[in-house]
C-alpha atoms as a PDB file:
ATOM      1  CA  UNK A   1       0.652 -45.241 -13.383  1.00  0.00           C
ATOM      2  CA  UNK A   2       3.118 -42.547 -12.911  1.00  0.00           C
ATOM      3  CA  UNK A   3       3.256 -39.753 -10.110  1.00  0.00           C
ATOM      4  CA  UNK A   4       1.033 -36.933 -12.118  1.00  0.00           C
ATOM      5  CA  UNK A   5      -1.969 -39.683 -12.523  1.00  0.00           C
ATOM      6  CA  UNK A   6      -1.871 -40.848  -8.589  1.00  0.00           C
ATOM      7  CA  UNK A   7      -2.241 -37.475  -7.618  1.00  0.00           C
ATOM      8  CA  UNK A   8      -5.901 -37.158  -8.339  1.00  0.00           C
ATOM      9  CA  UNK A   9      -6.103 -41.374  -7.535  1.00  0.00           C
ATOM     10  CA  UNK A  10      -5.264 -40.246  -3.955  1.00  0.00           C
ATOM     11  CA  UNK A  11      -6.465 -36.716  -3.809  1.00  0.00           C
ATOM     12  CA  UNK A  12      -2.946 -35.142  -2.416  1.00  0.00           C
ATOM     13  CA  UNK A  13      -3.250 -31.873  -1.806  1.00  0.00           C
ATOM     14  CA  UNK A  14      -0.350 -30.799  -4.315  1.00  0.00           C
ATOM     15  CA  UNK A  15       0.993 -27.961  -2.848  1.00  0.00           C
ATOM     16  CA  UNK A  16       3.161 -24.865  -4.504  1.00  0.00           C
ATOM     17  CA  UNK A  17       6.949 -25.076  -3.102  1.00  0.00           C
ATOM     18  CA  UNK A  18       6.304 -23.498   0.156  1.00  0.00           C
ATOM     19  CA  UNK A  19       2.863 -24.832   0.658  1.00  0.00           C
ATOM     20  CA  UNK A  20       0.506 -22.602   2.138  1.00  0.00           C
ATOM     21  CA  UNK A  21       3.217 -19.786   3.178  1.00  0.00           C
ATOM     22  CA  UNK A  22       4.034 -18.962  -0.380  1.00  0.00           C
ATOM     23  CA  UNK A  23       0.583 -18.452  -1.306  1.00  0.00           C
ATOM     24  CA  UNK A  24      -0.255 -15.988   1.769  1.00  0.00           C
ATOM     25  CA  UNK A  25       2.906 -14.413   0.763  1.00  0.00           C
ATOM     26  CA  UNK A  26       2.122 -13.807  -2.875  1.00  0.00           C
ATOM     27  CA  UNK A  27      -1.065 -12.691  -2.077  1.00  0.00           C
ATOM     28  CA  UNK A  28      -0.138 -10.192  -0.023  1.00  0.00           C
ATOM     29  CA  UNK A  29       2.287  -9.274  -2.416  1.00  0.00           C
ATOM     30  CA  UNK A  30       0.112  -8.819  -5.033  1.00  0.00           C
ATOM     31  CA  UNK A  31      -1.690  -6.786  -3.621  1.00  0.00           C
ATOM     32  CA  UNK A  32      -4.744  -9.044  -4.778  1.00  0.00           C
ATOM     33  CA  UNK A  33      -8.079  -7.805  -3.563  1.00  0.00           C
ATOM     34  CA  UNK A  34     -11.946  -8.841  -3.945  1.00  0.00           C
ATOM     35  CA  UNK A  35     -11.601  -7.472  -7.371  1.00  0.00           C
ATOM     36  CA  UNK A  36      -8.872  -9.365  -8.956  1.00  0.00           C
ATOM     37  CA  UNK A  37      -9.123 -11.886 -11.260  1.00  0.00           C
ATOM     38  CA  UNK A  38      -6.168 -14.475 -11.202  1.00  0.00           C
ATOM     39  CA  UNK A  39      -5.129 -17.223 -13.966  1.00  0.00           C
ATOM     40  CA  UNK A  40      -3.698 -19.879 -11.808  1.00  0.00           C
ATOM     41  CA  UNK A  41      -1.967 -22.277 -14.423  1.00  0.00           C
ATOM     42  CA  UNK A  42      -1.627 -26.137 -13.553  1.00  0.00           C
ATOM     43  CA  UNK A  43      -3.944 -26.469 -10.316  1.00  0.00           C
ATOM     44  CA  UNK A  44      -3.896 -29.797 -10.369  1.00  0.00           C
ATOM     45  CA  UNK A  45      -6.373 -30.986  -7.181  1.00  0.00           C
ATOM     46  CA  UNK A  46      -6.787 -26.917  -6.724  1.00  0.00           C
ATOM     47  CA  UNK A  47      -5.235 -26.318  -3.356  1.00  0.00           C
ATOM     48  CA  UNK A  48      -3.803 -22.668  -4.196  1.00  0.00           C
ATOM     49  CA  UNK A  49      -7.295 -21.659  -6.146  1.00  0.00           C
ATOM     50  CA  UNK A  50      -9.388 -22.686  -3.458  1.00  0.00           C
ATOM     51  CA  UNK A  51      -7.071 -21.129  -0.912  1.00  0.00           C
ATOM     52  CA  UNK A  52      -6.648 -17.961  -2.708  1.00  0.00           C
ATOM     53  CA  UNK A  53     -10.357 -17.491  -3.055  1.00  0.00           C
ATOM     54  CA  UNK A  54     -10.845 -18.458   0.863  1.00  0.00           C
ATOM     55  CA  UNK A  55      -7.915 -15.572   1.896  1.00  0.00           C
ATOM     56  CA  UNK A  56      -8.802 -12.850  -0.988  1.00  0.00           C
ATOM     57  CA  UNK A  57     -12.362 -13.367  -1.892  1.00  0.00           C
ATOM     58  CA  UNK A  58     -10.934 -12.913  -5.806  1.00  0.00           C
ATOM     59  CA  UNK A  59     -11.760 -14.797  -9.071  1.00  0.00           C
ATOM     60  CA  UNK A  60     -10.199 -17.370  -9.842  1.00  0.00           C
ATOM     61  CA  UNK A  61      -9.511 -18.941 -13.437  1.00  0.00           C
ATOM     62  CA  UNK A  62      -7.417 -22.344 -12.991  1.00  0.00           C
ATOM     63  CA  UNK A  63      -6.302 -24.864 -15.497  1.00  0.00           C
ATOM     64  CA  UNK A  64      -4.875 -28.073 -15.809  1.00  0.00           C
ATOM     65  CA  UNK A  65      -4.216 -30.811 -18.215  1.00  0.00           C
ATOM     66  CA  UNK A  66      -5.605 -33.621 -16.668  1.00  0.00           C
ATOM     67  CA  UNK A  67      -8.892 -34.308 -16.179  1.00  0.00           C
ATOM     68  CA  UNK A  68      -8.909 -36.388 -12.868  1.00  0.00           C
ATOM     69  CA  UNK A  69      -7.018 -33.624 -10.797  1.00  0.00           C
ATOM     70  CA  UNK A  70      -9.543 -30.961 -12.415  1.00  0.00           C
ATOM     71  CA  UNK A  71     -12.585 -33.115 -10.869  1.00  0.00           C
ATOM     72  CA  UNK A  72     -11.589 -33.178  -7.560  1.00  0.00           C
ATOM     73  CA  UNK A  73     -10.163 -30.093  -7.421  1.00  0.00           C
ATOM     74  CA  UNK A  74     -14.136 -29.028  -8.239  1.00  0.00           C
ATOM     75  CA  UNK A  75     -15.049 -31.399  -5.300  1.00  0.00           C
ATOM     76  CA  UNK A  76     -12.485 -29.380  -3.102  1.00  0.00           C
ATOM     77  CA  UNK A  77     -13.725 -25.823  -3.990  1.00  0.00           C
ATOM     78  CA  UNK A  78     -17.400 -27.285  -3.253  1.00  0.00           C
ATOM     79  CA  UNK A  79     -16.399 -28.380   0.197  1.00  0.00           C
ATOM     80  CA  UNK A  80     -14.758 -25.064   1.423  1.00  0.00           C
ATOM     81  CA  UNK A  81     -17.733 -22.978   0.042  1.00  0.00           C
ATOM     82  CA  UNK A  82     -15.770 -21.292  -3.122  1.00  0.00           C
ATOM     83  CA  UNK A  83     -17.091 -23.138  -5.959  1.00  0.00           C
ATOM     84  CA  UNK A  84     -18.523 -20.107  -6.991  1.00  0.00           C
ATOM     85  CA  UNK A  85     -15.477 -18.146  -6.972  1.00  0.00           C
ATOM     86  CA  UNK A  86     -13.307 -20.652  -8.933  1.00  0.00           C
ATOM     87  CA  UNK A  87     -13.783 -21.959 -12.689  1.00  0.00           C
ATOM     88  CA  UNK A  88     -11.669 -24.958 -13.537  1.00  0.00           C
ATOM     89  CA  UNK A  89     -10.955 -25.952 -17.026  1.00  0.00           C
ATOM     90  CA  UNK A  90      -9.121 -28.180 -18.710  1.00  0.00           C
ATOM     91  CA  UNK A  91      -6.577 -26.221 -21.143  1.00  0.00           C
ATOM     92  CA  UNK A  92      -2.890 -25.915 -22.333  1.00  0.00           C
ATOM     93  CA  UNK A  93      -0.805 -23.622 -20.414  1.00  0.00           C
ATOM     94  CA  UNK A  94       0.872 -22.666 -24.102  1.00  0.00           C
ATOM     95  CA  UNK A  95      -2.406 -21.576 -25.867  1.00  0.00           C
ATOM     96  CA  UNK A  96      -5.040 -20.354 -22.982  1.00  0.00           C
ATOM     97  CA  UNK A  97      -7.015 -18.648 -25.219  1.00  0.00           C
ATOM     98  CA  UNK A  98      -8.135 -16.406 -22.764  1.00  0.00           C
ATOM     99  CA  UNK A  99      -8.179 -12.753 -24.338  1.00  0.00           C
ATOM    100  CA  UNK A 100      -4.625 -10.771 -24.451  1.00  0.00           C
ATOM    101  CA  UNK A 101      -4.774  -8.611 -20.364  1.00  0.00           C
ATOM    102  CA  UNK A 102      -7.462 -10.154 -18.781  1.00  0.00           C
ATOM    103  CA  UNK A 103      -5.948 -11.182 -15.172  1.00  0.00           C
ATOM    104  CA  UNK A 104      -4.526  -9.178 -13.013  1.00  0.00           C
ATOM    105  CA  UNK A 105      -1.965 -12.171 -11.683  1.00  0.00           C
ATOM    106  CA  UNK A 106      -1.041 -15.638 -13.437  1.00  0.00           C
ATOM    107  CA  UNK A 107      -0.265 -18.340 -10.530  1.00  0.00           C
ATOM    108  CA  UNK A 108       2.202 -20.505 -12.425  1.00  0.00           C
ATOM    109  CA  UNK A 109       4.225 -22.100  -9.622  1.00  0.00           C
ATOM    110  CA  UNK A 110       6.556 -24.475 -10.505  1.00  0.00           C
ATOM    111  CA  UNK A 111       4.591 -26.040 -13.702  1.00  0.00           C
ATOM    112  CA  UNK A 112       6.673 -24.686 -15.668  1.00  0.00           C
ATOM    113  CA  UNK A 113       9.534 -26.270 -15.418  1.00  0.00           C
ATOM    114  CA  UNK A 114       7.416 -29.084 -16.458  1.00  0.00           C
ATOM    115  CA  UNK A 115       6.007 -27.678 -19.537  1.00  0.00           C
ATOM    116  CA  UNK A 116       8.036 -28.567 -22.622  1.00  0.00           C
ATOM    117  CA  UNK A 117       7.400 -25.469 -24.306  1.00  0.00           C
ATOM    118  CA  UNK A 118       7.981 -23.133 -21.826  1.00  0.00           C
ATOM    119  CA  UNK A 119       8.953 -19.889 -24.131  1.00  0.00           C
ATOM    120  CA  UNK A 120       5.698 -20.167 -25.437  1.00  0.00           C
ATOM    121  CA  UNK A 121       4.224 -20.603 -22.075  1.00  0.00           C
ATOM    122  CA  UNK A 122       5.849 -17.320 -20.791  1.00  0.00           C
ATOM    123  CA  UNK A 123       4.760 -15.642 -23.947  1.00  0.00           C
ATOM    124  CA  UNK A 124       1.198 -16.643 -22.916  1.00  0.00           C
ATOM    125  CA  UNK A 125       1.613 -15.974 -18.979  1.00  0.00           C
ATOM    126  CA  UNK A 126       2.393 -12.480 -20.797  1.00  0.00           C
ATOM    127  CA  UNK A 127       0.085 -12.038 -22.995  1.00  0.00           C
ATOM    128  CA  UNK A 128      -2.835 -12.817 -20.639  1.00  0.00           C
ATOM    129  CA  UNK A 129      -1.780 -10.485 -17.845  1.00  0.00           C
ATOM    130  CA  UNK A 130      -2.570  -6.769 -17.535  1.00  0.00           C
ATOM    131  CA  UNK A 131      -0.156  -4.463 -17.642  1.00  0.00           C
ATOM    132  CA  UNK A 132       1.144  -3.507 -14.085  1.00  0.00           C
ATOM    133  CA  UNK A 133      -0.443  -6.953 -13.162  1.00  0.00           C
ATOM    134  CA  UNK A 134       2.071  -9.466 -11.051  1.00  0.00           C
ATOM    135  CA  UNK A 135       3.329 -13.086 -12.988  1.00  0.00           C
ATOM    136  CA  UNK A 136       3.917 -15.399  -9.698  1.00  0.00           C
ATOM    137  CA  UNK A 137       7.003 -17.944 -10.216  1.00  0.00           C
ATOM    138  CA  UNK A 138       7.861 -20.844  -7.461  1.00  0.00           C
ATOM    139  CA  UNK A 139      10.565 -22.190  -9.651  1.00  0.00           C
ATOM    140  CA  UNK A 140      12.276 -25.530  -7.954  1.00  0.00           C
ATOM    141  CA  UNK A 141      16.071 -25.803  -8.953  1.00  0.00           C
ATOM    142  CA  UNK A 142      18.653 -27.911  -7.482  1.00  0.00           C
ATOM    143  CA  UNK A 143      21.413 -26.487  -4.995  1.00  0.00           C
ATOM    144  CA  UNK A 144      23.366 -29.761  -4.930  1.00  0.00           C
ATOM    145  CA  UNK A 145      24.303 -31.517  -8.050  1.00  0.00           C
ATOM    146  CA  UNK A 146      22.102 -34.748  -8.115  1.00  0.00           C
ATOM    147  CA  UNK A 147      23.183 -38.084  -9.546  1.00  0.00           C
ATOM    148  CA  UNK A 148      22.193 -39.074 -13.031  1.00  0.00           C
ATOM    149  CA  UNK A 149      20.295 -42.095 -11.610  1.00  0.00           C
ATOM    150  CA  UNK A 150      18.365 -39.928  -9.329  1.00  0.00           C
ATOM    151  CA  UNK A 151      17.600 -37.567 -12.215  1.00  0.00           C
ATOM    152  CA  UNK A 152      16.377 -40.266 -14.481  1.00  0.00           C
ATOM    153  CA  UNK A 153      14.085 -42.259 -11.650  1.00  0.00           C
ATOM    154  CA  UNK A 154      12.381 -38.652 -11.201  1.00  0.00           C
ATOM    155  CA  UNK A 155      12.107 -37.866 -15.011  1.00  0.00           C
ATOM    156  CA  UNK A 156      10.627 -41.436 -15.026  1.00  0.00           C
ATOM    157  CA  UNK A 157       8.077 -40.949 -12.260  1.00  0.00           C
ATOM    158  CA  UNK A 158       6.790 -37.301 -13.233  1.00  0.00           C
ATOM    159  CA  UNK A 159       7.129 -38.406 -17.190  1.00  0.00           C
ATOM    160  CA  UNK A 160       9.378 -35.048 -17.996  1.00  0.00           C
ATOM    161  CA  UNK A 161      12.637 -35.527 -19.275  1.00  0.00           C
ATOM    162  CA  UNK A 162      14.798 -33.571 -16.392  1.00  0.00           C
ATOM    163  CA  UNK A 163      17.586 -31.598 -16.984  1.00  0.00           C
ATOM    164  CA  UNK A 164      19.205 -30.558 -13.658  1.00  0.00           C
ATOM    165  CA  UNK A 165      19.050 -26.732 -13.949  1.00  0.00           C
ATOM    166  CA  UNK A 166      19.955 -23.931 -11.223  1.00  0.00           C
ATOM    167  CA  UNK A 167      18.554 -20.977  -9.549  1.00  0.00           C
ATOM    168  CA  UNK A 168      20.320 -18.362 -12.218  1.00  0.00           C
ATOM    169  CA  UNK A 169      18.798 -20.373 -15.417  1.00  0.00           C
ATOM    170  CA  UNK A 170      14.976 -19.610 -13.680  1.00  0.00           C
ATOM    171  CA  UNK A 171      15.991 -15.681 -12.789  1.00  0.00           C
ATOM    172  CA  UNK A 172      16.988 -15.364 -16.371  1.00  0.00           C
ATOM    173  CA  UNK A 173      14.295 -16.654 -17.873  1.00  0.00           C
ATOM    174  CA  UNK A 174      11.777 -15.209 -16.208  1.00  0.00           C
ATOM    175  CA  UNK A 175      12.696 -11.662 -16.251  1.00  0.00           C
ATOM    176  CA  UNK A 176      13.544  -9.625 -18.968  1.00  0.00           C
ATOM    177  CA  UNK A 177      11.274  -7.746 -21.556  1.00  0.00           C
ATOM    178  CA  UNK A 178       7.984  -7.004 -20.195  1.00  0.00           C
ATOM    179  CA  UNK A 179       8.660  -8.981 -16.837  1.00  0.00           C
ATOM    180  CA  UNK A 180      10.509  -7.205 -14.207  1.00  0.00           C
ATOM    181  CA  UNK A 181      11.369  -8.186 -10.891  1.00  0.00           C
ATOM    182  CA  UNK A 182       9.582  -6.663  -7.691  1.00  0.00           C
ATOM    183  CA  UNK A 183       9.765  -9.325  -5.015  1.00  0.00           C
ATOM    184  CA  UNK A 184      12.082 -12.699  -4.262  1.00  0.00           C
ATOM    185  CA  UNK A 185      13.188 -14.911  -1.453  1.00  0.00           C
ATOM    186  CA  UNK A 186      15.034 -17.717  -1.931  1.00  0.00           C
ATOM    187  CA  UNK A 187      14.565 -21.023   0.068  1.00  0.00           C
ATOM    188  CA  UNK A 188      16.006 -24.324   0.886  1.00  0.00           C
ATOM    189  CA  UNK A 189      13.679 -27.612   1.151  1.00  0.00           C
ATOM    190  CA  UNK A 190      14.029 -29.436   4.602  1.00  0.00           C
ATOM    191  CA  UNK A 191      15.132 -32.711   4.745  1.00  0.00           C
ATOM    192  CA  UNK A 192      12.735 -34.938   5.705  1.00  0.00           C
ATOM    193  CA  UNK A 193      13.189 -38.089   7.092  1.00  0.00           C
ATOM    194  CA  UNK A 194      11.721 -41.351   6.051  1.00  0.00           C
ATOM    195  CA  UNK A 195       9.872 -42.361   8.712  1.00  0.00           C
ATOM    196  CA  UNK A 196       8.106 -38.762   8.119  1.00  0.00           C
ATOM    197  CA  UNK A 197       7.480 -40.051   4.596  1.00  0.00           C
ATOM    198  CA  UNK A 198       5.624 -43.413   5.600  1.00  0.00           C
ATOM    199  CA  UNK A 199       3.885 -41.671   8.582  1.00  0.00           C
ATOM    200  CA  UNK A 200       2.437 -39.162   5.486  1.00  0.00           C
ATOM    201  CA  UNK A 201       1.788 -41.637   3.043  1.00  0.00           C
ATOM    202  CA  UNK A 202      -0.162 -44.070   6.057  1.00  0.00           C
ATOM    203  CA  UNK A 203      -2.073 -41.025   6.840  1.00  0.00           C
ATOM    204  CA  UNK A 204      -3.288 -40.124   3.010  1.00  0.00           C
ATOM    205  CA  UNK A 205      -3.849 -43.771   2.113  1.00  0.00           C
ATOM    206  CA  UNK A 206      -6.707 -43.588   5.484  1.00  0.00           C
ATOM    207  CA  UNK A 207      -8.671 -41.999   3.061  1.00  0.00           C
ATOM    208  CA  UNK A 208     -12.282 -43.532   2.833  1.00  0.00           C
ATOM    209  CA  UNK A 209     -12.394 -43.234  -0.825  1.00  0.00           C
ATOM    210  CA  UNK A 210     -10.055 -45.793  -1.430  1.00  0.00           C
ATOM    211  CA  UNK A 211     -11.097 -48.239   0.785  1.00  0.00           C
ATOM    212  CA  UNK A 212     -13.202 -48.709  -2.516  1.00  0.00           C
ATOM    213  CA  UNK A 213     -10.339 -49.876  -4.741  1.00  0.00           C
ATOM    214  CA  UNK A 214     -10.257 -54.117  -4.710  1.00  0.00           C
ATOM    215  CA  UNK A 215      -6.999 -55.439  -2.424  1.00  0.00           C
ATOM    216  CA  UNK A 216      -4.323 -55.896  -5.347  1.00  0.00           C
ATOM    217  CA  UNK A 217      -5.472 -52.889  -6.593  1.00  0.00           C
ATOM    218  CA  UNK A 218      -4.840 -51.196  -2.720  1.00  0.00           C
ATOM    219  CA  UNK A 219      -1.398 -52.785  -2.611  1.00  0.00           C
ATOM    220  CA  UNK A 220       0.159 -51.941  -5.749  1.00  0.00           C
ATOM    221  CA  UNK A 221      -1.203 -47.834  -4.468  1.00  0.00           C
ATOM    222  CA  UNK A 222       0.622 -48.399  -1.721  1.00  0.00           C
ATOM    223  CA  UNK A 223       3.564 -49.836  -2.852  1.00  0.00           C
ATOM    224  CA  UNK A 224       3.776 -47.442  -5.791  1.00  0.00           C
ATOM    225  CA  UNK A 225       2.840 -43.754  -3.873  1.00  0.00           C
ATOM    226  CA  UNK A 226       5.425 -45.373  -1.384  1.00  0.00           C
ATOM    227  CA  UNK A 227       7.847 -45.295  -3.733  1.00  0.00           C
ATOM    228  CA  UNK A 228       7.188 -41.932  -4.991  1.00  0.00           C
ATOM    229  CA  UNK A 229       7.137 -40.475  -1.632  1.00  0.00           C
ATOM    230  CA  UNK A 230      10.929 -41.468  -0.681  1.00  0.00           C
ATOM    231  CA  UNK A 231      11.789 -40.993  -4.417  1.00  0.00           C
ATOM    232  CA  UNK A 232      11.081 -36.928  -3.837  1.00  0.00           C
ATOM    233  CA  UNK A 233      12.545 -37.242  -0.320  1.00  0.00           C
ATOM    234  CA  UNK A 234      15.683 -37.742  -1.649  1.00  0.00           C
ATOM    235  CA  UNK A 235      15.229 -35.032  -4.800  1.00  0.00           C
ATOM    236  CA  UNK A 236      14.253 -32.626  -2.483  1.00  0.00           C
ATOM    237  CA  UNK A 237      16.917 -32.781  -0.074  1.00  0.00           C
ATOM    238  CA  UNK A 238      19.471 -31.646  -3.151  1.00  0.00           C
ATOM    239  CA  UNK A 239      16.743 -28.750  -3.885  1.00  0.00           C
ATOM    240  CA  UNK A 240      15.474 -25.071  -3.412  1.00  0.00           C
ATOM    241  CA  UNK A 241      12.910 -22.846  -4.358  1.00  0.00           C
ATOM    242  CA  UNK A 242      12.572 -18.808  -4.930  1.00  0.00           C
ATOM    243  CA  UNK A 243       9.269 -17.238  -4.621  1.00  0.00           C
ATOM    244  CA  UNK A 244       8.756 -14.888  -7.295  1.00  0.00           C
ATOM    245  CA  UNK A 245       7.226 -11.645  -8.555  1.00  0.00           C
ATOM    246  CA  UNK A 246       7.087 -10.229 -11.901  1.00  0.00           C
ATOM    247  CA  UNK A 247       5.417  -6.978 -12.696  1.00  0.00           C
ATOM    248  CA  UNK A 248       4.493  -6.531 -16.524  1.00  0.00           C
ATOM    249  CA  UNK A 249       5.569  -3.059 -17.704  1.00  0.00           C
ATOM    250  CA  UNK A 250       5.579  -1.876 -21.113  1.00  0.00           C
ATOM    251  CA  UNK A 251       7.771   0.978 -20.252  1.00  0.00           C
ATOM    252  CA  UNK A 252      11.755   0.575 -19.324  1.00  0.00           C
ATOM    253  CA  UNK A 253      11.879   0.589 -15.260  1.00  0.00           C
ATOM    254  CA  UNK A 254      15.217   2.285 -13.808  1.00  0.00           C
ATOM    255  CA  UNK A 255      17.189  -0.396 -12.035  1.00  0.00           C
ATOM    256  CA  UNK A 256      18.033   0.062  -8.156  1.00  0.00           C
ATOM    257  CA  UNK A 257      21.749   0.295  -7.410  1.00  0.00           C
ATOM    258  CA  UNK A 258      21.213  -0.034  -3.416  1.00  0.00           C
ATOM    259  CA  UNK A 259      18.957  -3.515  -3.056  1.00  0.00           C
ATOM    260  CA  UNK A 260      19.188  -5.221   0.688  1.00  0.00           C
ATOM    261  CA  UNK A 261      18.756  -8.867   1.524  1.00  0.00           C
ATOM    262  CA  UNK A 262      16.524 -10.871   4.127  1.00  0.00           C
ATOM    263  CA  UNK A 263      18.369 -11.351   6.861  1.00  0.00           C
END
């Protein structure tokens, strides 16, 4: 069973890159209000729908591709009272067919990067979005160059075939055309020790539901989210992440010559 699978085994709460910090910063952002409506694409257990709706009070349309995350990520909007705010569905990030401007933000994250069609995925980000409406990015790149082994044994455990790509590559391909860039930070992941990992993986293999599963069953979980865990310890530490805003404008927008940096 490979990483994407365990996810909804275990119920992780699979966080955007930044975790609950980038989502109270894109909302705010945003500018998202009671009134939006908000595509969030590839919620997997629905941690940024459910706290999006909790924060902003907005609609919330979220998809995913597999059908395990999608059910508990129901389960999750149940238990924090936004069920009613949130519809999940399962559906391809490539071909929503959601009508041409109906949100006023699509939540894409990172998926992306994980999508093997990605152009067309933009194209449908684009499509779907109102103009003057915000496209949210969290693309991961690396910072330091990672060895081919450690590239292949995370291809192998997300089932993508990875190409180590860079912060530039995700700038240039998401703005341009429609797509123009309002906000960015750039960030560095922290490295995280193991014993950090195994405390985190004890703590979300407590969970009751599991206690369920027969004892081979239990063991090979363990032994194989384990694995995982320290796998992405390791990525992670060659990594970074930029948060990202895109407004959609038909028109041409007149670049700034004077921009300033966080400091």
């Amino acid at each position: 069973m490979d990483y994407n699978h365990l996810i909804g085994v275990v119920r992780e709460t699979n966080r955007p890159p930044g975790g609950s910090r980038s989502i109270v910063q894109i909302a705010q952002n945003a500018f998202l209000t009671k009134d939006s409506h908000v595509l969030e694409i590839g919620t997997s257990t629905g941690i940024t729908a459910v706290e999006l709706a909790k924060l902003v009070g907005c609609r919330i349309t979220a998809i995913d591709v597999n059908e395990e995350s999608i059910a508990e990520a129901r389960r999750r909007a149940e238990e924090a009272g936004v069920a009613d705010l949130i519809t999940f569905e399962c559906k391809d990030a490539t071909a929503t067919g959601y009508p041409a401007e109906s949100f006023d933000m699509v939540f894409c994250g990172n998926v992306t990067s994980l999508i093997s069609e990605r152009d067309k995925a933009l194209a449908e980000y684009t499509r779907v979005l109102k103009e003057g409406g915000f496209i949210a990015a969290i693309p991961m790149y690396y910072i330091d160059e990672p060895s081919e082994k450690l590239v292949e044994d995370v291809s192998a455990a997300i089932q993508v075939d990875i190409t180590p790509l860079y912060r530039d590559f995700w700038i240039d391909f998401f703005v341009g055309g429609e797509r123009h860039e309002n906000w960015v930070q750039d960030f560095r992941f922290d490295d995280i020790s193991p014993e950090e990992v195994d405390r985190f993986v004890d703590d979300i293999l407590r969970r009751p539901h599991l206690d369920e599963l027969p004892t081979d069953a239990r063991q090979l979980l363990d032994q194989r989210y384990r694995e995982y865990m320290h796998l992405f310890r390791v990525n992670l530490a060659h990594m970074g992440f930029t948060t990202l805003l895109l407004r959609k404008e038909h028109e041409d927008v007149e670049p700034e010559l004077f921009t300033s940096t966080l400091v």
